[in-house]
PDB file of N, CA and C in Angstrom:
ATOM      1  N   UNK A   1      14.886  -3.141   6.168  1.00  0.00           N
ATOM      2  CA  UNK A   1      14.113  -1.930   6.217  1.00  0.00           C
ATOM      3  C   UNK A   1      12.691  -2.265   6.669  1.00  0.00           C
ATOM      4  N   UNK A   2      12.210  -1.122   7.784  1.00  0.00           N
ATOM      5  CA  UNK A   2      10.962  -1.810   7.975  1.00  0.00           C
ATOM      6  C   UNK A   2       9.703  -0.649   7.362  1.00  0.00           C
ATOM      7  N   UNK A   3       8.864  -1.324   7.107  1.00  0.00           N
ATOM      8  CA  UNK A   3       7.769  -0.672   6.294  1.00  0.00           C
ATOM      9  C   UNK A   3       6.064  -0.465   7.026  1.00  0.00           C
ATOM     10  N   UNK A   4       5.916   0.545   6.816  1.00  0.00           N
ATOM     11  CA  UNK A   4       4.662   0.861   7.601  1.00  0.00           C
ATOM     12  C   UNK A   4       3.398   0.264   6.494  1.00  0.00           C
ATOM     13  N   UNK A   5       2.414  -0.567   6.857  1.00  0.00           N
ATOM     14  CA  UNK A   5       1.680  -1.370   5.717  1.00  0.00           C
ATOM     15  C   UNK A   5       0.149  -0.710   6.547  1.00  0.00           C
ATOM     16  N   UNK A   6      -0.808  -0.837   4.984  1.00  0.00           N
ATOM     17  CA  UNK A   6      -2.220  -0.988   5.579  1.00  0.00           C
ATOM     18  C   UNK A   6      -2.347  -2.476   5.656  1.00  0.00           C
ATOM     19  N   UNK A   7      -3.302  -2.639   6.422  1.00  0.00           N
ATOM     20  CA  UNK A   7      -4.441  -3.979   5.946  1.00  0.00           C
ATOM     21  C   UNK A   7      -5.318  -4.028   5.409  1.00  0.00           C
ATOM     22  N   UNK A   8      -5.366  -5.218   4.373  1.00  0.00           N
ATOM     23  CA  UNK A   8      -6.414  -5.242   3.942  1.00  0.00           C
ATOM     24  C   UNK A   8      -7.256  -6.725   3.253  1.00  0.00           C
ATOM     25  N   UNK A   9      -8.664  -6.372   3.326  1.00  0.00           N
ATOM     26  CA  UNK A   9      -8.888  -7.751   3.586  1.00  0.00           C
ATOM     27  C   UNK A   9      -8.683  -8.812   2.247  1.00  0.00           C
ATOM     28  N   UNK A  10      -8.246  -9.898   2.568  1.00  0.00           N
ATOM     29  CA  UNK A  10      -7.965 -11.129   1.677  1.00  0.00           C
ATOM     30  C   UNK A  10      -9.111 -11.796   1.550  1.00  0.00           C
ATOM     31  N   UNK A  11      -8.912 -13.253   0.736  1.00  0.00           N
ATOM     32  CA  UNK A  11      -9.730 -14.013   0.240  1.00  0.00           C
ATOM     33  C   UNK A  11     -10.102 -14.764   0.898  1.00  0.00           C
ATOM     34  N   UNK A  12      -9.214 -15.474   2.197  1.00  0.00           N
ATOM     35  CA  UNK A  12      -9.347 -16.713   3.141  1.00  0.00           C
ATOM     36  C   UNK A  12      -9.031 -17.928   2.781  1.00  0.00           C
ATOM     37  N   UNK A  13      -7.962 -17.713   1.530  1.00  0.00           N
ATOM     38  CA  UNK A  13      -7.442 -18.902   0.868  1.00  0.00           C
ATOM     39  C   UNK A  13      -6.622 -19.309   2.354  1.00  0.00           C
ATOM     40  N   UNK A  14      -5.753 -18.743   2.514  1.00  0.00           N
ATOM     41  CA  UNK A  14      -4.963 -19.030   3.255  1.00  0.00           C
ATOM     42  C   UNK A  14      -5.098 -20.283   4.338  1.00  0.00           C
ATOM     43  N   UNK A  15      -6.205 -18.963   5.080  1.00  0.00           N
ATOM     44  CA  UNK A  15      -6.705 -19.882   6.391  1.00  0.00           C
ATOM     45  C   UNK A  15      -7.517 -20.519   5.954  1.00  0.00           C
ATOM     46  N   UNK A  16      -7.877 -20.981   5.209  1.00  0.00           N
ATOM     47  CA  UNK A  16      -8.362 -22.659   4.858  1.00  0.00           C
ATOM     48  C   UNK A  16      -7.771 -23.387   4.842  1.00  0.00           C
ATOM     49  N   UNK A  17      -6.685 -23.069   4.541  1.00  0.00           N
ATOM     50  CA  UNK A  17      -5.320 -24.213   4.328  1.00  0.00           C
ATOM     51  C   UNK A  17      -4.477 -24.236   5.753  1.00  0.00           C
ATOM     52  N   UNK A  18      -4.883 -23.545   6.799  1.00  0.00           N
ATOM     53  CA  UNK A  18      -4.388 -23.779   8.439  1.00  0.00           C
ATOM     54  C   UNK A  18      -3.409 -22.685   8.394  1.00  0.00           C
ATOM     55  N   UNK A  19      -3.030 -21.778   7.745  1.00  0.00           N
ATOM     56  CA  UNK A  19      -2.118 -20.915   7.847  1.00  0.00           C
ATOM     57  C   UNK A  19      -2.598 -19.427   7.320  1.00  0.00           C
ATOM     58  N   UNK A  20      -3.537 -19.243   8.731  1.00  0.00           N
ATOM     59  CA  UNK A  20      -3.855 -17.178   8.161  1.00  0.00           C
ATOM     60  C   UNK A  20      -3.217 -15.994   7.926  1.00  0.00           C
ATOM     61  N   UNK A  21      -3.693 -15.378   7.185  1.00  0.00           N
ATOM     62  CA  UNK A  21      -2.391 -14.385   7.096  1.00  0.00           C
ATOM     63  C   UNK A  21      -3.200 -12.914   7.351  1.00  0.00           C
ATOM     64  N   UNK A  22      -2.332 -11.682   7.510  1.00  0.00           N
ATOM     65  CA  UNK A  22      -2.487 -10.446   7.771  1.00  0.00           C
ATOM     66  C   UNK A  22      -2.097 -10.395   5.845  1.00  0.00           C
ATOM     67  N   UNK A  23      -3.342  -9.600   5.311  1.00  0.00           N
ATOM     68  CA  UNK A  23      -3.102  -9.206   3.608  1.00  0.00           C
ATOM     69  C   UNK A  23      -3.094  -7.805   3.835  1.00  0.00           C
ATOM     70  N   UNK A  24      -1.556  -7.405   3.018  1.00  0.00           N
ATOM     71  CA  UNK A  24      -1.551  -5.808   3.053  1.00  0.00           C
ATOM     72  C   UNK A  24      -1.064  -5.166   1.691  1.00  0.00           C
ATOM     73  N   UNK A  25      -1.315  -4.063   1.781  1.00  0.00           N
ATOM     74  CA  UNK A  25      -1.606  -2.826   0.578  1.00  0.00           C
ATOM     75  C   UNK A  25      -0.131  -3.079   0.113  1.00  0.00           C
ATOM     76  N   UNK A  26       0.567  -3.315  -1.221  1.00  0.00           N
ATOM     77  CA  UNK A  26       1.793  -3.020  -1.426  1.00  0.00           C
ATOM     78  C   UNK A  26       2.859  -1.435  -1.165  1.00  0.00           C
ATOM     79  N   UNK A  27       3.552  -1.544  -0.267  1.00  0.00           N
ATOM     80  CA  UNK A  27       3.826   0.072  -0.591  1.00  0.00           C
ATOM     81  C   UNK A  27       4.251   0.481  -2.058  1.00  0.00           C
ATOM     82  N   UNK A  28       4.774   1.644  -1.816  1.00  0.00           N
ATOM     83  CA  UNK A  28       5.397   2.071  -3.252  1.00  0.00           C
ATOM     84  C   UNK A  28       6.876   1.750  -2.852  1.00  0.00           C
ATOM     85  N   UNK A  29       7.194   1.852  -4.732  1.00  0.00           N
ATOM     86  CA  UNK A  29       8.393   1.701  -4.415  1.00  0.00           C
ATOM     87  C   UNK A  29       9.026   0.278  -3.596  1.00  0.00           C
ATOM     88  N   UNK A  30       8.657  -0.904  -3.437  1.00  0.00           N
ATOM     89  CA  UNK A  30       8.884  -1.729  -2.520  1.00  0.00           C
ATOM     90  C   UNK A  30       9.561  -2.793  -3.365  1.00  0.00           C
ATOM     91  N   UNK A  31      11.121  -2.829  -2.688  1.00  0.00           N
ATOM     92  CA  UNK A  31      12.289  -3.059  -3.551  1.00  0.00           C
ATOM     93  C   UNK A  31      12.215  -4.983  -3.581  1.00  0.00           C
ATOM     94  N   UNK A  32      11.945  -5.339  -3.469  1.00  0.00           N
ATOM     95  CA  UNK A  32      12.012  -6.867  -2.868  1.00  0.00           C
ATOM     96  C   UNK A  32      11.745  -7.952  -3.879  1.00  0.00           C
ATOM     97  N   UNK A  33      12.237  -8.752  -4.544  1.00  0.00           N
ATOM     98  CA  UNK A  33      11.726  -9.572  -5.582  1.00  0.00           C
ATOM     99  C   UNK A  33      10.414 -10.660  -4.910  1.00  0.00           C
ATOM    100  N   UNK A  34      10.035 -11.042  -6.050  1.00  0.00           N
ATOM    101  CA  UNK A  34       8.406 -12.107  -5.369  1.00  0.00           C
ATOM    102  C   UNK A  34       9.713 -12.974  -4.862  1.00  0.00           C
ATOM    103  N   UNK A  35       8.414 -13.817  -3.856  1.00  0.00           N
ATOM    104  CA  UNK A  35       9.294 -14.729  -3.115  1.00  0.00           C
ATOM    105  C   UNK A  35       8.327 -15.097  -1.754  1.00  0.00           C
ATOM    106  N   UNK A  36       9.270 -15.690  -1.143  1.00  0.00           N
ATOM    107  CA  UNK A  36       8.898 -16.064   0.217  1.00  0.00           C
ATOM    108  C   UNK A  36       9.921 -15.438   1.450  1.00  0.00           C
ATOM    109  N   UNK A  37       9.972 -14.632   2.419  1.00  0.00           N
ATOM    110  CA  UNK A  37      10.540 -14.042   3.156  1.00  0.00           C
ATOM    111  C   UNK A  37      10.185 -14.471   4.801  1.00  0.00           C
ATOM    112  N   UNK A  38      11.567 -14.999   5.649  1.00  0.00           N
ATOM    113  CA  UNK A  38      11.360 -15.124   6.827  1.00  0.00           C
ATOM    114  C   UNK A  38      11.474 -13.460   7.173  1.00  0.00           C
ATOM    115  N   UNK A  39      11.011 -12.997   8.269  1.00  0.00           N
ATOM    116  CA  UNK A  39      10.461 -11.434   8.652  1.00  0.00           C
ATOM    117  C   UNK A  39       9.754 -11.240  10.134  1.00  0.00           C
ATOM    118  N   UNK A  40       9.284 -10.343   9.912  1.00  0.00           N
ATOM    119  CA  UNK A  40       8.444 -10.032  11.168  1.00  0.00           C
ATOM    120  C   UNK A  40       7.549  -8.658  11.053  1.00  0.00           C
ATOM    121  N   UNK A  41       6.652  -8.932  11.900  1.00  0.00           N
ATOM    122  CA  UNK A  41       5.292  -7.969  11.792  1.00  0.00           C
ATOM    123  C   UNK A  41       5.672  -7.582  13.529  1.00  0.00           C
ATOM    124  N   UNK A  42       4.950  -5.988  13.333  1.00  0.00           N
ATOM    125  CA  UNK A  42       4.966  -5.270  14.467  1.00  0.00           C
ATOM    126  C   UNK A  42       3.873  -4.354  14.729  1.00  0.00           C
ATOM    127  N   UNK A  43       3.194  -4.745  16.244  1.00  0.00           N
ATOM    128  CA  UNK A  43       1.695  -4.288  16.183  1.00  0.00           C
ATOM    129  C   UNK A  43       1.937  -4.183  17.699  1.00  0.00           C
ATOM    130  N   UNK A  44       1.353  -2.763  18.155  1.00  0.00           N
ATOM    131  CA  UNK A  44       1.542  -2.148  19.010  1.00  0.00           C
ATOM    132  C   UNK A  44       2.528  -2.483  19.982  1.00  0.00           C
ATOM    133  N   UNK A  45       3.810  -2.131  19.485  1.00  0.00           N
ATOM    134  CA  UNK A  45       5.183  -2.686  20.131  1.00  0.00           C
ATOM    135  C   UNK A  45       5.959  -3.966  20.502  1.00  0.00           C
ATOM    136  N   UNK A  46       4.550  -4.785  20.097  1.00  0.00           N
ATOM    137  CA  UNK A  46       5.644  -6.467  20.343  1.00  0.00           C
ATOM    138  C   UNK A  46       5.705  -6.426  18.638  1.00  0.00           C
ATOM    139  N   UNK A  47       7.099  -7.498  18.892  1.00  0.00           N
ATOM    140  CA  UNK A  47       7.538  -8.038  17.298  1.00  0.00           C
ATOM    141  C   UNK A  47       6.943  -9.637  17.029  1.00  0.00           C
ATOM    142  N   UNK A  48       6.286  -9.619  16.198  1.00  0.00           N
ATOM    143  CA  UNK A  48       6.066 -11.432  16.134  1.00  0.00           C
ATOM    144  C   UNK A  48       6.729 -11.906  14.892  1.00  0.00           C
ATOM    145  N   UNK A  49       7.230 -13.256  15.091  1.00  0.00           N
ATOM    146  CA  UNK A  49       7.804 -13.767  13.762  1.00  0.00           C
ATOM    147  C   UNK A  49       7.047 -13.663  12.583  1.00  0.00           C
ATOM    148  N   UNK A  50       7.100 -13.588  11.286  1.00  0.00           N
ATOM    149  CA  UNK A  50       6.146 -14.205  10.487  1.00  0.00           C
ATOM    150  C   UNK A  50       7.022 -14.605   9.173  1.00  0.00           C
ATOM    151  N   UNK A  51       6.445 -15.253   8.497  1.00  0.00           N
ATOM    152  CA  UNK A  51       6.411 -16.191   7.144  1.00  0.00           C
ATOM    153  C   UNK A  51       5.813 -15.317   6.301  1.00  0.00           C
ATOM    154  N   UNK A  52       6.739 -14.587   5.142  1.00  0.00           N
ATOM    155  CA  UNK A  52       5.871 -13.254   4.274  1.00  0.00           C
ATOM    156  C   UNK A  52       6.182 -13.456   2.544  1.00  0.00           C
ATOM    157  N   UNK A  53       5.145 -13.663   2.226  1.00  0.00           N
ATOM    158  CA  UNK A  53       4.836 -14.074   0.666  1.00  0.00           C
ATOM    159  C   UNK A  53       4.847 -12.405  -0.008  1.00  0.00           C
ATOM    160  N   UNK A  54       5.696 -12.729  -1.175  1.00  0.00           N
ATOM    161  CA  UNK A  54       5.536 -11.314  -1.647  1.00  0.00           C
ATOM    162  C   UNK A  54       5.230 -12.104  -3.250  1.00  0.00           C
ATOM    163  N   UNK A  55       4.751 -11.326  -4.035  1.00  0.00           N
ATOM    164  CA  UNK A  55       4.243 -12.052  -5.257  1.00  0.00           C
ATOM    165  C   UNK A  55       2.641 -12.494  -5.761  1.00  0.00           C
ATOM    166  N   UNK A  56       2.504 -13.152  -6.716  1.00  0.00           N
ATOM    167  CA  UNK A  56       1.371 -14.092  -7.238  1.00  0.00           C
ATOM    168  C   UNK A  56       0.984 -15.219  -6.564  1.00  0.00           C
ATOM    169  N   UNK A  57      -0.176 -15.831  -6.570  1.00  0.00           N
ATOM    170  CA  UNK A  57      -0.212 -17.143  -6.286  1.00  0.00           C
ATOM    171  C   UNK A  57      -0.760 -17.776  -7.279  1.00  0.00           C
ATOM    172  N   UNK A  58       0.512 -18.365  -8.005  1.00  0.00           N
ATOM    173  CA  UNK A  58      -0.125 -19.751  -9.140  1.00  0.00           C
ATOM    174  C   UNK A  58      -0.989 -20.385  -8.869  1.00  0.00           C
ATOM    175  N   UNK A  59      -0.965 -21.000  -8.084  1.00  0.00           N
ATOM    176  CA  UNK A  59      -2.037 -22.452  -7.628  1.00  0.00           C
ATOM    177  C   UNK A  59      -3.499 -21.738  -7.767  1.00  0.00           C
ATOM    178  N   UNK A  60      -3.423 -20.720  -7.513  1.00  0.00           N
ATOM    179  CA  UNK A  60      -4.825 -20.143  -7.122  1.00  0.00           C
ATOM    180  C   UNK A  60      -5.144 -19.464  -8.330  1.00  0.00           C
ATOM    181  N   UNK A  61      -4.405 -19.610  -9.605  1.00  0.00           N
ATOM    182  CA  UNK A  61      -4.450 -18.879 -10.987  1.00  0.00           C
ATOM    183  C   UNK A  61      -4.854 -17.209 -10.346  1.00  0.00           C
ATOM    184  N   UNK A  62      -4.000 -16.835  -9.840  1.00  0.00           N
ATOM    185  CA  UNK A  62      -3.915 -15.262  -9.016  1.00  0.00           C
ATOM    186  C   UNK A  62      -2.635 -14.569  -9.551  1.00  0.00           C
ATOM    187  N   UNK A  63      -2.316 -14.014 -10.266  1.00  0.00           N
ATOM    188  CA  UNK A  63      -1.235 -13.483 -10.877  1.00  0.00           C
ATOM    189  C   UNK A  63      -0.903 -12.157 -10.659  1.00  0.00           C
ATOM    190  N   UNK A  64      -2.033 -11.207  -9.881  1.00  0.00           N
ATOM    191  CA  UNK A  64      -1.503 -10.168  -9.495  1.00  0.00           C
ATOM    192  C   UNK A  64      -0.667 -10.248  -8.196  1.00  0.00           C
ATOM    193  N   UNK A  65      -0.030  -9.447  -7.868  1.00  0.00           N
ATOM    194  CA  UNK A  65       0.744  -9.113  -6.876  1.00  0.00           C
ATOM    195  C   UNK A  65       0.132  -9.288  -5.390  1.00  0.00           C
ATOM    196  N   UNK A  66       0.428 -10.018  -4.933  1.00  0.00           N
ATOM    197  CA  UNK A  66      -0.064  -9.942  -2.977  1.00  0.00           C
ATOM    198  C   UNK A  66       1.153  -9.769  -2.036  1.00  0.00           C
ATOM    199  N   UNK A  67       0.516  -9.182  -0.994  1.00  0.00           N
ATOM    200  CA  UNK A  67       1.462  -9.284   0.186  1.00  0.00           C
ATOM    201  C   UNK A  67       0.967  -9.557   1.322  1.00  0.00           C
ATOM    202  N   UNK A  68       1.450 -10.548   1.624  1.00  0.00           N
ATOM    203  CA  UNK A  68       0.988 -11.189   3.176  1.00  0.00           C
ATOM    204  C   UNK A  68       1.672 -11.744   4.307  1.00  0.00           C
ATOM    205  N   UNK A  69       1.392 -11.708   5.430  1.00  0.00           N
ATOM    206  CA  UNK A  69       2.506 -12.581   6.269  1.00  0.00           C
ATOM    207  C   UNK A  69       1.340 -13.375   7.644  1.00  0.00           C
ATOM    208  N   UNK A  70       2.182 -14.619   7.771  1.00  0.00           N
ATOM    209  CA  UNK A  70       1.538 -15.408   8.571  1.00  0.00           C
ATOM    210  C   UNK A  70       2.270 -15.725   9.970  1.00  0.00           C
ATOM    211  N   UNK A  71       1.708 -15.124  10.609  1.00  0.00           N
ATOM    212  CA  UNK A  71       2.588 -14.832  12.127  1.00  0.00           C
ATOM    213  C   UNK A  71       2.668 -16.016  12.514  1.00  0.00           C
ATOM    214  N   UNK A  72       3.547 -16.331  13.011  1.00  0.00           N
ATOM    215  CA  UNK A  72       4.219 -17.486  13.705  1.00  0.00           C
ATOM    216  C   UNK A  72       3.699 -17.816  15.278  1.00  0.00           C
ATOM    217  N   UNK A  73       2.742 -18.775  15.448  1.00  0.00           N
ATOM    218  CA  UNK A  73       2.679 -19.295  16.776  1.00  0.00           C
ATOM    219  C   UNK A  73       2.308 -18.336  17.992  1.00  0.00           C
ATOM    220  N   UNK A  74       1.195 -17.045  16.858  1.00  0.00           N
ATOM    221  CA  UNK A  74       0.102 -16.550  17.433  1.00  0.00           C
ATOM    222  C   UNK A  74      -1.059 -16.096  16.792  1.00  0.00           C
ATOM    223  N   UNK A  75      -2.390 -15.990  17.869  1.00  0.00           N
ATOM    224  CA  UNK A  75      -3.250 -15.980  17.429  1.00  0.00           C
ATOM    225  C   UNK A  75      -3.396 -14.321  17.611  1.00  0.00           C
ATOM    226  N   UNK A  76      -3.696 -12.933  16.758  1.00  0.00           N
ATOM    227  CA  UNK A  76      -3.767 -11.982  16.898  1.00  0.00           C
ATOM    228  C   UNK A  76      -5.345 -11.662  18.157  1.00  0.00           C
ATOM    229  N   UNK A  77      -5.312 -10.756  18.862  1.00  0.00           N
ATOM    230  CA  UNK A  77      -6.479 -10.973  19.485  1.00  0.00           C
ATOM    231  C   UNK A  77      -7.572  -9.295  19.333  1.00  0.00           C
ATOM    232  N   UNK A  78      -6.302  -8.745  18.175  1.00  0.00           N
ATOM    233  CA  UNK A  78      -7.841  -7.404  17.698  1.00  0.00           C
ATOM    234  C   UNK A  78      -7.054  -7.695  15.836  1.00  0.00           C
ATOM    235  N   UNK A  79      -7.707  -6.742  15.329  1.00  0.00           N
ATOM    236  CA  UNK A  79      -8.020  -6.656  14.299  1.00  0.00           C
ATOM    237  C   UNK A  79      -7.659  -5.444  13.670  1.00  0.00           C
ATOM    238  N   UNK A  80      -5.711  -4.881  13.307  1.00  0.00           N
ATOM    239  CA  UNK A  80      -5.208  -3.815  13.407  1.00  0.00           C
ATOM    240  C   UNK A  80      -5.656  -3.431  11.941  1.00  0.00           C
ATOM    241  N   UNK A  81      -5.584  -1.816  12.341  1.00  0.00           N
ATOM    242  CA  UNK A  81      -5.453  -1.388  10.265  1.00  0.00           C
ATOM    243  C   UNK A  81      -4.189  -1.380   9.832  1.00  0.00           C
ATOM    244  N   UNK A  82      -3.222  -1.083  10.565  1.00  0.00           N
ATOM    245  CA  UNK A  82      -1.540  -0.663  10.293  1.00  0.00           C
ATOM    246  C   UNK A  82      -0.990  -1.777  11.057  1.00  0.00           C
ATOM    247  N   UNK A  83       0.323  -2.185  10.575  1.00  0.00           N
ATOM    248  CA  UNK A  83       1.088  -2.641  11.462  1.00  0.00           C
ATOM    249  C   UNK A  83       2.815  -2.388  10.540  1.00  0.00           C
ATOM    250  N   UNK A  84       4.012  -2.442  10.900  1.00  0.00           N
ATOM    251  CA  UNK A  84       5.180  -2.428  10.590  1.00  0.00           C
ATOM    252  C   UNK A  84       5.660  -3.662  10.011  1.00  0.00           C
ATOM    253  N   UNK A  85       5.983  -3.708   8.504  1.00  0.00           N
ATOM    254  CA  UNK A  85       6.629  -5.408   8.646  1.00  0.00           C
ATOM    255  C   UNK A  85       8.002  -4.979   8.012  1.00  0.00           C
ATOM    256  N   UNK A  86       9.264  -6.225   8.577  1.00  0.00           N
ATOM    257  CA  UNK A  86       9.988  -6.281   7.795  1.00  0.00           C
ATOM    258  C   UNK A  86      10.462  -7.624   7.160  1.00  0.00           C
ATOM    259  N   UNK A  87      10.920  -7.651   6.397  1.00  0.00           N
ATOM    260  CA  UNK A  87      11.278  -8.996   5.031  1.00  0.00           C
ATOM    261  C   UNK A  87      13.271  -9.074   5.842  1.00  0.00           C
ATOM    262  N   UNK A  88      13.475 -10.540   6.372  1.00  0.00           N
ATOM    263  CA  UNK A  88      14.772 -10.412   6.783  1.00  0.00           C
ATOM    264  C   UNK A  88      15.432 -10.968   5.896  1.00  0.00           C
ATOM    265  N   UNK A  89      14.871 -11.995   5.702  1.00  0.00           N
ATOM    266  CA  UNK A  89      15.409 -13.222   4.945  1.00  0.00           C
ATOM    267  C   UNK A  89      15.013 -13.963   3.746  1.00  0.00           C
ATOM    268  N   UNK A  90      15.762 -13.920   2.805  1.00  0.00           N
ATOM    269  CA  UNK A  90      14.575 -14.549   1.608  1.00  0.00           C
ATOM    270  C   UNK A  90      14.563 -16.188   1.615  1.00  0.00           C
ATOM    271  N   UNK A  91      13.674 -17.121   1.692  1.00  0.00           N
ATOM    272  CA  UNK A  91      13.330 -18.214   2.199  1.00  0.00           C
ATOM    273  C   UNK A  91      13.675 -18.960   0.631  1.00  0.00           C
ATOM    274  N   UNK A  92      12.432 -18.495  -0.514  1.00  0.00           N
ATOM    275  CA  UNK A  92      12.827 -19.352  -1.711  1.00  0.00           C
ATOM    276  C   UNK A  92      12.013 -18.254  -2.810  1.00  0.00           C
ATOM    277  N   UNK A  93      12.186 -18.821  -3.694  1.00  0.00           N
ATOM    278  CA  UNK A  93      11.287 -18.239  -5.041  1.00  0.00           C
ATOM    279  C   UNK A  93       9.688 -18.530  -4.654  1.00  0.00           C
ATOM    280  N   UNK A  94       8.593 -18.052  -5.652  1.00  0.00           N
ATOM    281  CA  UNK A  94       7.589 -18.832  -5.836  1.00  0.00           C
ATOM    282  C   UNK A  94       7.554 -19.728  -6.736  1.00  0.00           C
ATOM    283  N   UNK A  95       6.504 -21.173  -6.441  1.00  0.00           N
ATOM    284  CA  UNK A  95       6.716 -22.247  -6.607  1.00  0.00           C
ATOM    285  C   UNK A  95       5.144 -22.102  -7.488  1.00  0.00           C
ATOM    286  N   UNK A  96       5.079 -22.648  -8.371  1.00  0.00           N
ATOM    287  CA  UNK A  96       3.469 -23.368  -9.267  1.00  0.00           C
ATOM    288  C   UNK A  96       3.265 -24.758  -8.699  1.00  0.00           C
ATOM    289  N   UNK A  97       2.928 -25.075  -7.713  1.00  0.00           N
ATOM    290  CA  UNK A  97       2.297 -26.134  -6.913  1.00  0.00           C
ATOM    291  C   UNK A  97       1.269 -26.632  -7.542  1.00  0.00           C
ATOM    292  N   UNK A  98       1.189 -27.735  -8.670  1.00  0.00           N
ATOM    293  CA  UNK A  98       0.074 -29.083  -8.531  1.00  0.00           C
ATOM    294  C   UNK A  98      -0.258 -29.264  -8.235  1.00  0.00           C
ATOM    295  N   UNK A  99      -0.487 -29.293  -6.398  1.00  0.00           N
ATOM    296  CA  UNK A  99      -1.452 -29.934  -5.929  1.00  0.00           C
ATOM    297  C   UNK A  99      -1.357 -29.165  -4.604  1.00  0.00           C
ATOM    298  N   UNK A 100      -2.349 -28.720  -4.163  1.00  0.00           N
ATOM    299  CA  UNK A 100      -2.264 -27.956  -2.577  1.00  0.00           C
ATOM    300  C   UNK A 100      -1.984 -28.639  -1.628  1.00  0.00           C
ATOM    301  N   UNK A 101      -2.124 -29.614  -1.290  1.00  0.00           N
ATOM    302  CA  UNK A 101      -1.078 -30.552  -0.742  1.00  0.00           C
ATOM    303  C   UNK A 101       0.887 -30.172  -0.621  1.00  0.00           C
ATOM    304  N   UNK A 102       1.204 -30.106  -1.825  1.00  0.00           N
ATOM    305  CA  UNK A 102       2.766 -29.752  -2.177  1.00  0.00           C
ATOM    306  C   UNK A 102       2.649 -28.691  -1.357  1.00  0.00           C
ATOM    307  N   UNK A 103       1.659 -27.484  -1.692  1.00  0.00           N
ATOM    308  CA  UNK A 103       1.810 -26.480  -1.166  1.00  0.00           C
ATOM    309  C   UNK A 103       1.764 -25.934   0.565  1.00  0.00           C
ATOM    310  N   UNK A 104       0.575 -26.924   0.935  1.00  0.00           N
ATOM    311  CA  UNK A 104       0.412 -27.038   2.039  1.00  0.00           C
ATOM    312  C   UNK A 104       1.823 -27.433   2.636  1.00  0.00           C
ATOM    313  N   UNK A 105       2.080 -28.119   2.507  1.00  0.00           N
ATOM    314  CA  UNK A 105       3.757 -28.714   3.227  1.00  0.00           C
ATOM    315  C   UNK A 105       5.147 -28.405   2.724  1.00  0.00           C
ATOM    316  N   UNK A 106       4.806 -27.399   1.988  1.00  0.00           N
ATOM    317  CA  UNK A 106       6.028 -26.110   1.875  1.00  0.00           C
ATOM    318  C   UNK A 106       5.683 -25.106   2.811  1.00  0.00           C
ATOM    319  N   UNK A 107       4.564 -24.816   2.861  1.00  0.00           N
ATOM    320  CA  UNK A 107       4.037 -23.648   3.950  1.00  0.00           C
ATOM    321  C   UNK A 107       4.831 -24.125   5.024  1.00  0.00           C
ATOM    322  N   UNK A 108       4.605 -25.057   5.263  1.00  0.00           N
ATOM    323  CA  UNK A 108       4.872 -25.743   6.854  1.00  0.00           C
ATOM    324  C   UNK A 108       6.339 -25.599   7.111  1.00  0.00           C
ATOM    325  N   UNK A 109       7.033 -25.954   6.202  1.00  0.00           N
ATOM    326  CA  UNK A 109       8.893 -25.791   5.931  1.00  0.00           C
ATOM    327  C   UNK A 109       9.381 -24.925   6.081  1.00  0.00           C
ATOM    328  N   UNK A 110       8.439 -23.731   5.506  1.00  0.00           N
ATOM    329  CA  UNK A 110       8.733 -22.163   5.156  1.00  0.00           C
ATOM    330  C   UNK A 110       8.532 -21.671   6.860  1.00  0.00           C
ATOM    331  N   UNK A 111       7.638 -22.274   7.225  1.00  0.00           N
ATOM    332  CA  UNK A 111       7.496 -21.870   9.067  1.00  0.00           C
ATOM    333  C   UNK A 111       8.418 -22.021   9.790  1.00  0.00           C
ATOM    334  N   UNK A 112       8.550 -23.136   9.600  1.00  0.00           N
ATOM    335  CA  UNK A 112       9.688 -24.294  10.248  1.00  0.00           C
ATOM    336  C   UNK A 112      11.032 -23.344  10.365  1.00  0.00           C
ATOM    337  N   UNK A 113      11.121 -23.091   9.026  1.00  0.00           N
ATOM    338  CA  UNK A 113      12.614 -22.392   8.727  1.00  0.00           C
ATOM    339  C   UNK A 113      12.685 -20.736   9.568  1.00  0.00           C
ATOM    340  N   UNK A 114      11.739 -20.685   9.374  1.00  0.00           N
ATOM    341  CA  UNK A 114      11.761 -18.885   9.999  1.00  0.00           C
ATOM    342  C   UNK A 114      11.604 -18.857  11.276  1.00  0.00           C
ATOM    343  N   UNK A 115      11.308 -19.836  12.101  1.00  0.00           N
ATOM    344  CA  UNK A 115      11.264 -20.018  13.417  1.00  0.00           C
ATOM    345  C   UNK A 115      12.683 -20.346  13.864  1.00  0.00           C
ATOM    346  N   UNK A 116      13.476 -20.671  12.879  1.00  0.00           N
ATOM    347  CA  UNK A 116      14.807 -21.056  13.109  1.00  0.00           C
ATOM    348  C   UNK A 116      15.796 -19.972  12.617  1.00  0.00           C
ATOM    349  N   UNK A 117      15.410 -19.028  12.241  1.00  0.00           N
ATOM    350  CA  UNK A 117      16.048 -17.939  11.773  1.00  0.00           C
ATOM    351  C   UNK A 117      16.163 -16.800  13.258  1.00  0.00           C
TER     352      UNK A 117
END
């Protein structure tokens, strides 16, 4: 199912860690357990892959709910309010990562894998 999302702005955890993401408004109603989701984002008619975190982030002692996705092997070149995403595939659970490191190179796996999806 694909879902019409706002944007909105994040912390920049992300892209510190080499992997930026588009942070958006949860819809309602949005059936999906936390997790990690191979997917895709859609912004003015092209589809791009992305890598989409639904959930908390432990590591970051962040326990409310986020939603984000990190497009795959592009650089966006405006700065949308809306875009369409959908969740295809569920990748894994969320993980409480020790050390951002661990985390960093699950990110990378989690890419890896959805590029192969």
């Amino acid at each position: 199912m694909q879902y019409e999302v706002n944007i909105i702005k994040g912390k920049g955890k992300s892209k510190e860690m080499g992997f930026p993401t588009l942070n958006f408004e949860i819809p309602e109603e949005f059936p999906y357990a936390h997790g990690i989701y191979a997917g895709s984002v859609v912004l003015e008619d092209k589809v791009y892959k992305a890598a989409i975190h639904y959930g908390p982030v432990p590591i970051l002692n962040d326990t409310r709910e986020t939603l984000e996705a990190h497009i795959i092997d592009e650089v966006l070149q405006t700065e949308p309010k809306k875009v369409w995403i959908t969740l295809d595939y569920f990748l894994r659970e969320i993980i409480d990562f020790q050390d951002k490191k661990d985390l960093i190179k699950q990110i990378a796996k989690d890419i890896e894998r959805t590029k192969s999806l």
